[in-house]
C-alpha atoms as a PDB file:
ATOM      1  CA  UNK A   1     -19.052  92.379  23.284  1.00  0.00           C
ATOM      2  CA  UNK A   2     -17.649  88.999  23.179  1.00  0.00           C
ATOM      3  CA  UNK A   3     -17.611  87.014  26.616  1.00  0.00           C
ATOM      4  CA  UNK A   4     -14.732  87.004  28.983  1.00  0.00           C
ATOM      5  CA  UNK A   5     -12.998  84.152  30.463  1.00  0.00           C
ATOM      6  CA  UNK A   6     -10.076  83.230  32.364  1.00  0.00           C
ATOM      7  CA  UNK A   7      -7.102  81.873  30.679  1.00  0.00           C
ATOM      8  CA  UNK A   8      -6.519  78.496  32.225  1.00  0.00           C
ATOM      9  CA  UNK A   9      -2.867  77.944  33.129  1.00  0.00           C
ATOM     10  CA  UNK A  10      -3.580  74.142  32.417  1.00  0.00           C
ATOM     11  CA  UNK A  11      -3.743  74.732  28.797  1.00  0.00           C
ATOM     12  CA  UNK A  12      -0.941  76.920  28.259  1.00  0.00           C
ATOM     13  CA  UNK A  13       0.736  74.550  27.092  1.00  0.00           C
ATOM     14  CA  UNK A  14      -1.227  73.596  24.104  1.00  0.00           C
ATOM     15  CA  UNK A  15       0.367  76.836  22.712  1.00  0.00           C
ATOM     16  CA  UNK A  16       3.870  75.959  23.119  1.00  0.00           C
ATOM     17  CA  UNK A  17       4.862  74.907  19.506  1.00  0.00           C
ATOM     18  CA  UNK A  18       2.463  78.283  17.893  1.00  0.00           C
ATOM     19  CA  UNK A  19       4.514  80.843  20.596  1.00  0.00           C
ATOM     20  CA  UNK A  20       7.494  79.073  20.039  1.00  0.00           C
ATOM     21  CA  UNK A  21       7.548  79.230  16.180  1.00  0.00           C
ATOM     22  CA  UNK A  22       6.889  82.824  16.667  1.00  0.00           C
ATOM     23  CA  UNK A  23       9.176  83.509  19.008  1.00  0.00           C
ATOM     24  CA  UNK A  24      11.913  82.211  16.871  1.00  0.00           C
ATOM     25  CA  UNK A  25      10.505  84.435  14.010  1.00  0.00           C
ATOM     26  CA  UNK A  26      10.660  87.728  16.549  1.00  0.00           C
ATOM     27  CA  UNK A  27      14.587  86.729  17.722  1.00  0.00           C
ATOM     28  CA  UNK A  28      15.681  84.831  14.712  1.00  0.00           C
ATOM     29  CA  UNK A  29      17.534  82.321  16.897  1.00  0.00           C
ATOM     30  CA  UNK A  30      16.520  79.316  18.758  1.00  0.00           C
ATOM     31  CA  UNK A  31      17.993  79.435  21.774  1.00  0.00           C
ATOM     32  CA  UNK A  32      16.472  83.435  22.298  1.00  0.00           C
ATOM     33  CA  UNK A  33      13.212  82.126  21.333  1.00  0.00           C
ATOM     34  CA  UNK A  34      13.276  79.530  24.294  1.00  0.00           C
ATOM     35  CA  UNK A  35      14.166  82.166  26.564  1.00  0.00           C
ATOM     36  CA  UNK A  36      11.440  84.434  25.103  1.00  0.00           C
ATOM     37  CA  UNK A  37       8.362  82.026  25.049  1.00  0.00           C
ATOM     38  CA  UNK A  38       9.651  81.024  29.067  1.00  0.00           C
ATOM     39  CA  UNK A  39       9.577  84.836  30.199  1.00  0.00           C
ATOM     40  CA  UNK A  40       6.239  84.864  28.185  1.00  0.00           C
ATOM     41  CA  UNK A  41       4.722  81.964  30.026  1.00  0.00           C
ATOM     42  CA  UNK A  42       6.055  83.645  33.649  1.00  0.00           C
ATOM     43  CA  UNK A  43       4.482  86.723  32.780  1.00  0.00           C
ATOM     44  CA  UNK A  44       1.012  85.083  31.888  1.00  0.00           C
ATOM     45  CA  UNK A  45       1.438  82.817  34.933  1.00  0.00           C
ATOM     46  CA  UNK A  46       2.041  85.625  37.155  1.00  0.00           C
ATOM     47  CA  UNK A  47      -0.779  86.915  37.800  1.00  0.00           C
ATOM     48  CA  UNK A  48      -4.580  85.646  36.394  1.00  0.00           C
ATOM     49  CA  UNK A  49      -5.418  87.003  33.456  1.00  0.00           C
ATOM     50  CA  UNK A  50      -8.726  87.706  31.895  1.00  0.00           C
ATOM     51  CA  UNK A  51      -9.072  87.175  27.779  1.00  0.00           C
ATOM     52  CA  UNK A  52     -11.979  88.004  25.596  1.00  0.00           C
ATOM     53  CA  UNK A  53     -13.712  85.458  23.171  1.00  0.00           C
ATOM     54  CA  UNK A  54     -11.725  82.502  22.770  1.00  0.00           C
ATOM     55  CA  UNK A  55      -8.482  83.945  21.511  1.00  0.00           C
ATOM     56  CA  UNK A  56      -6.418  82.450  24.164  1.00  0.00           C
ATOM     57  CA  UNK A  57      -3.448  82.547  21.372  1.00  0.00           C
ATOM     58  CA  UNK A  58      -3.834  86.036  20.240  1.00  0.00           C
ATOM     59  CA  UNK A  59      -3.875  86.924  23.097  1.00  0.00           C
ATOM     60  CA  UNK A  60      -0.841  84.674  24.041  1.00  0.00           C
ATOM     61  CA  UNK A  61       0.908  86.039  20.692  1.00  0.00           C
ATOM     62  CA  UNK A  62       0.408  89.821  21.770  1.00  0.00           C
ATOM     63  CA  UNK A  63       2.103  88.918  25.034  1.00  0.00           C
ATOM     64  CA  UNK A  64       5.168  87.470  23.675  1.00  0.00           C
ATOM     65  CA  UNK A  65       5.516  90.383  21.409  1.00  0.00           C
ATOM     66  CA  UNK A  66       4.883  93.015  24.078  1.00  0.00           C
ATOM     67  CA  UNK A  67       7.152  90.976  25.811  1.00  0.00           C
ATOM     68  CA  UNK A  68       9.653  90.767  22.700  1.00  0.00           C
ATOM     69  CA  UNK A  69       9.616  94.643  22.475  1.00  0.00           C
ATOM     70  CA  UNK A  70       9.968  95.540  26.173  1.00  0.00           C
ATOM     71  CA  UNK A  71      13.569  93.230  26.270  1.00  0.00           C
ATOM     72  CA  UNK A  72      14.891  95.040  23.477  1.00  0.00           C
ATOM     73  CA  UNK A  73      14.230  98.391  25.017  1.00  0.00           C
ATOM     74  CA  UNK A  74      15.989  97.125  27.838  1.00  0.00           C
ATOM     75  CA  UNK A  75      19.027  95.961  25.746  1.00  0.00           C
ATOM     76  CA  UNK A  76      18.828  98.962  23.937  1.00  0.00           C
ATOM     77  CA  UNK A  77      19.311 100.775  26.710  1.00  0.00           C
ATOM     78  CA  UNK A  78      22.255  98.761  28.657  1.00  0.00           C
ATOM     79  CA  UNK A  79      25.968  99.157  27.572  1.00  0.00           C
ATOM     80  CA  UNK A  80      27.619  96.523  24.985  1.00  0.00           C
ATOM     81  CA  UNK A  81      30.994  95.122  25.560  1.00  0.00           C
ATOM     82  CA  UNK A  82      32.862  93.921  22.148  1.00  0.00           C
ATOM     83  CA  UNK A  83      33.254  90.611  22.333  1.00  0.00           C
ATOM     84  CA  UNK A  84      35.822  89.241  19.730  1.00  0.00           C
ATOM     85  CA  UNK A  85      33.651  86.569  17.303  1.00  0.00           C
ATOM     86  CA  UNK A  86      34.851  83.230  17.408  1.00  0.00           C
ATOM     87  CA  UNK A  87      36.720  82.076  14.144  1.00  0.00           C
ATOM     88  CA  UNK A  88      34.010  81.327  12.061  1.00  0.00           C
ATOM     89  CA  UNK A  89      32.743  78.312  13.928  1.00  0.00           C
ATOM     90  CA  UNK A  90      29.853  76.954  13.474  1.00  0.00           C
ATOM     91  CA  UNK A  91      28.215  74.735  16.250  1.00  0.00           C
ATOM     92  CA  UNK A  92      26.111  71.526  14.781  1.00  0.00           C
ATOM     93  CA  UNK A  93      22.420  71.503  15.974  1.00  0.00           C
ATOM     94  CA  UNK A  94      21.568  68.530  17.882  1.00  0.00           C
ATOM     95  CA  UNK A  95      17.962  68.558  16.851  1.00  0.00           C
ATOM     96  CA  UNK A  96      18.685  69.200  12.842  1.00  0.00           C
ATOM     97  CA  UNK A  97      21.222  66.245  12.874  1.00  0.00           C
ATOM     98  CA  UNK A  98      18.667  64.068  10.729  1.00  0.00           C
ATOM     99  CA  UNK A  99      17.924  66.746   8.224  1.00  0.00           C
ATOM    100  CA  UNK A 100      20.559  69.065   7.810  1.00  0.00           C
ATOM    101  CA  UNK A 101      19.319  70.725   5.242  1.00  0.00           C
ATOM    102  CA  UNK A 102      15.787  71.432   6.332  1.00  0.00           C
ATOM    103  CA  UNK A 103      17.640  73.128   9.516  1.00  0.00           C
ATOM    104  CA  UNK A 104      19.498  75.413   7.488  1.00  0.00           C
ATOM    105  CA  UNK A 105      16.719  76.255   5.390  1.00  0.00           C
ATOM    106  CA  UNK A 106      14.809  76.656   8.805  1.00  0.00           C
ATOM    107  CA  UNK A 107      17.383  78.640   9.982  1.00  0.00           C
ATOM    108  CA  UNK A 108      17.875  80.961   6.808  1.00  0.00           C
ATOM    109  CA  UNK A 109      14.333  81.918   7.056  1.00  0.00           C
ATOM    110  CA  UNK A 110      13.805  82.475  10.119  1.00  0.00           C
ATOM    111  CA  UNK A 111      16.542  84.779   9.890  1.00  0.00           C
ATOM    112  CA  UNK A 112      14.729  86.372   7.235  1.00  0.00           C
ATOM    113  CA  UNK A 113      11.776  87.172   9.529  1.00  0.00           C
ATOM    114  CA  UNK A 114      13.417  88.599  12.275  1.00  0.00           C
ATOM    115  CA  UNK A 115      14.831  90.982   9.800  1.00  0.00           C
ATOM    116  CA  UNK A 116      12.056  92.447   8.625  1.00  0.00           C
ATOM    117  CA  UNK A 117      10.384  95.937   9.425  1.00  0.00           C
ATOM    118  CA  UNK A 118       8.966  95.766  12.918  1.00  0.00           C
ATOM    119  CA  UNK A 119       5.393  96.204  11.634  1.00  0.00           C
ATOM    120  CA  UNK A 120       6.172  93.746   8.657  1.00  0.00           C
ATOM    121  CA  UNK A 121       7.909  90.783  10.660  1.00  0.00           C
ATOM    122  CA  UNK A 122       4.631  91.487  13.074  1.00  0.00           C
ATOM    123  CA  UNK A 123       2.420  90.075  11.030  1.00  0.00           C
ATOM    124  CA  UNK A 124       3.796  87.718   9.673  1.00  0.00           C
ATOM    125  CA  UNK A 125       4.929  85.886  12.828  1.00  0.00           C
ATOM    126  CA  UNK A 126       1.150  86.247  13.982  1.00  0.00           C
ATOM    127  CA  UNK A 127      -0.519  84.951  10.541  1.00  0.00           C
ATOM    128  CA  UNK A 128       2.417  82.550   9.002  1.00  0.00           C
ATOM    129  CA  UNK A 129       4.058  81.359  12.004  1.00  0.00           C
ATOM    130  CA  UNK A 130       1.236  81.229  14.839  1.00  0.00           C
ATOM    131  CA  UNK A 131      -1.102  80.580  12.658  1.00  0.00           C
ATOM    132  CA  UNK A 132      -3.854  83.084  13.569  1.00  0.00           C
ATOM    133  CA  UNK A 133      -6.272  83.934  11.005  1.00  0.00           C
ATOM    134  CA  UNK A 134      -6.051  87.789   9.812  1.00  0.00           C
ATOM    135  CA  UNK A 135      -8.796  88.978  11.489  1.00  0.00           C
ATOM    136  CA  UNK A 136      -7.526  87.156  15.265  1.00  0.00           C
ATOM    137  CA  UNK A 137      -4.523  88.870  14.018  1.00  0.00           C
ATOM    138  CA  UNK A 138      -5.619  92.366  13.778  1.00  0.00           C
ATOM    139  CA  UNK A 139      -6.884  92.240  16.890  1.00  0.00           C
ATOM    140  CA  UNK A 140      -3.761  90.696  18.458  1.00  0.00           C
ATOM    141  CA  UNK A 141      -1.697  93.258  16.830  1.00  0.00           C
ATOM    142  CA  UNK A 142      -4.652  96.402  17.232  1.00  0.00           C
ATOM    143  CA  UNK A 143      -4.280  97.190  13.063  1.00  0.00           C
ATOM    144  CA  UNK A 144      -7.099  96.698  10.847  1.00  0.00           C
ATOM    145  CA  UNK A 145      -7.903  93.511   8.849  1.00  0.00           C
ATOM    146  CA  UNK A 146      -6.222  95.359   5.472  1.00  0.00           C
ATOM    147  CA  UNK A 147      -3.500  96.448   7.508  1.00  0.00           C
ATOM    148  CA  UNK A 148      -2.481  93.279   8.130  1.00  0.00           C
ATOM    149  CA  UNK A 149      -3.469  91.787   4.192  1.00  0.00           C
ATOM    150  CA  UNK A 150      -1.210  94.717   3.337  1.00  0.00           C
ATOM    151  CA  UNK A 151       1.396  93.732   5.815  1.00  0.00           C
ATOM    152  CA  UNK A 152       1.988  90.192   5.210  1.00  0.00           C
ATOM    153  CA  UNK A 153       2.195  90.753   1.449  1.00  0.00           C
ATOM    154  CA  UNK A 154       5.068  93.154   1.651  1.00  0.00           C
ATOM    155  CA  UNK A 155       6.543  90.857   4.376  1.00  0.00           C
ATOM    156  CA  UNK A 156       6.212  87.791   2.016  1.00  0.00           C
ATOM    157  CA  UNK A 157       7.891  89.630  -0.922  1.00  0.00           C
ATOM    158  CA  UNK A 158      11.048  90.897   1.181  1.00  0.00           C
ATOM    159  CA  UNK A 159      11.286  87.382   2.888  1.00  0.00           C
ATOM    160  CA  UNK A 160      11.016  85.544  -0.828  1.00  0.00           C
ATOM    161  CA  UNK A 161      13.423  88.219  -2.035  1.00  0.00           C
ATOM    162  CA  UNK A 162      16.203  87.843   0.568  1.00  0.00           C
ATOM    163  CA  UNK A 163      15.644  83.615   0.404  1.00  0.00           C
ATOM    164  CA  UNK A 164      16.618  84.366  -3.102  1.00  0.00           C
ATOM    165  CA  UNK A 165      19.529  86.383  -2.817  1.00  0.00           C
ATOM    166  CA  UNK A 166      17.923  89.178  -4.164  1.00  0.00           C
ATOM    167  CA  UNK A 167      18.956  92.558  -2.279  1.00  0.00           C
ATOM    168  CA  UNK A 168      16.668  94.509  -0.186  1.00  0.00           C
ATOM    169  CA  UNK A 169      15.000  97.538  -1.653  1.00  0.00           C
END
């Protein structure tokens, strides 16, 4: 059994830019993915917590999904008002300003992500956007090491296939 330790608060934020990334992947939108990673890091910080191995950002990553899946539920569940779109505006981003077009590319597949299968999106926000390997991965996610081989290929194709305009199957 690998060795336990405690997950040091002062660290935490070494794994800002990997839980952000993936948050944005999970919401598909920037400003949800802020608010996601923060509610993340309250939860961790709320309480010690006690990780195996050195997989402080699986563990991290399983967190923010849990975390990801428990506020939908609890959307899911609370009424919607209709709220009448705005005309087709489209805010400028602050932060893309120099490179317009990377942000929109940025944007567009991100977008992608968060539209994928559950299961799909999953894995690849853990492998391709947090950048665990498969196997800290599987463990993160509870799936086998093929499940998640399996996973991220499918996810790849739909995500290559939307990016090109090609419709889903």
């Amino acid at each position: 059994m690998a060795p336990e330790h405690e997950l040091d608060p002062a660290t935490l934020g070494d794994h800002f830019d990997r839980l952000y990334r993936a948050a944005w992947a999970l919401c598909g939108s920037r400003e949800d993915a802020e608010d996601l990673v923060q509610d993340t890091y309250t939860r961790v910080l709320a309480r010690p917590r006690i990780v195996r191995g050195d997989d402080d950002v699986g563990y991290l990553v399983r967190v923010l999904r849990n975390t990801f899946i428990s506020q939908r539920r609890t959307a899911g569940r609370r009424p919607v008002k209709a709220i009448p779109p705005p005309e087709e505006l489209e805010l400028a981003d602050e932060r893309g300003g120099l490179q317009p077009q990377a942000a929109v590319e940025d944007r567009e597949v991100y977008a992608a992500i968060a539209d994928l299968p559950d299961d799909f999106r999953d894995a690849l926000v853990a492998v391709d956007v947090a950048g665990l390997s498969y196997s800290e991965a599987a463990r993160a996610l509870r799936v086998r090491e093929g499940t998640i081989t399996s996973r991220l290929y499918r996810a790849r194709a739909q995500v290559a296939r939307r990016l090109q305009g090609v419709p889903a199957r």
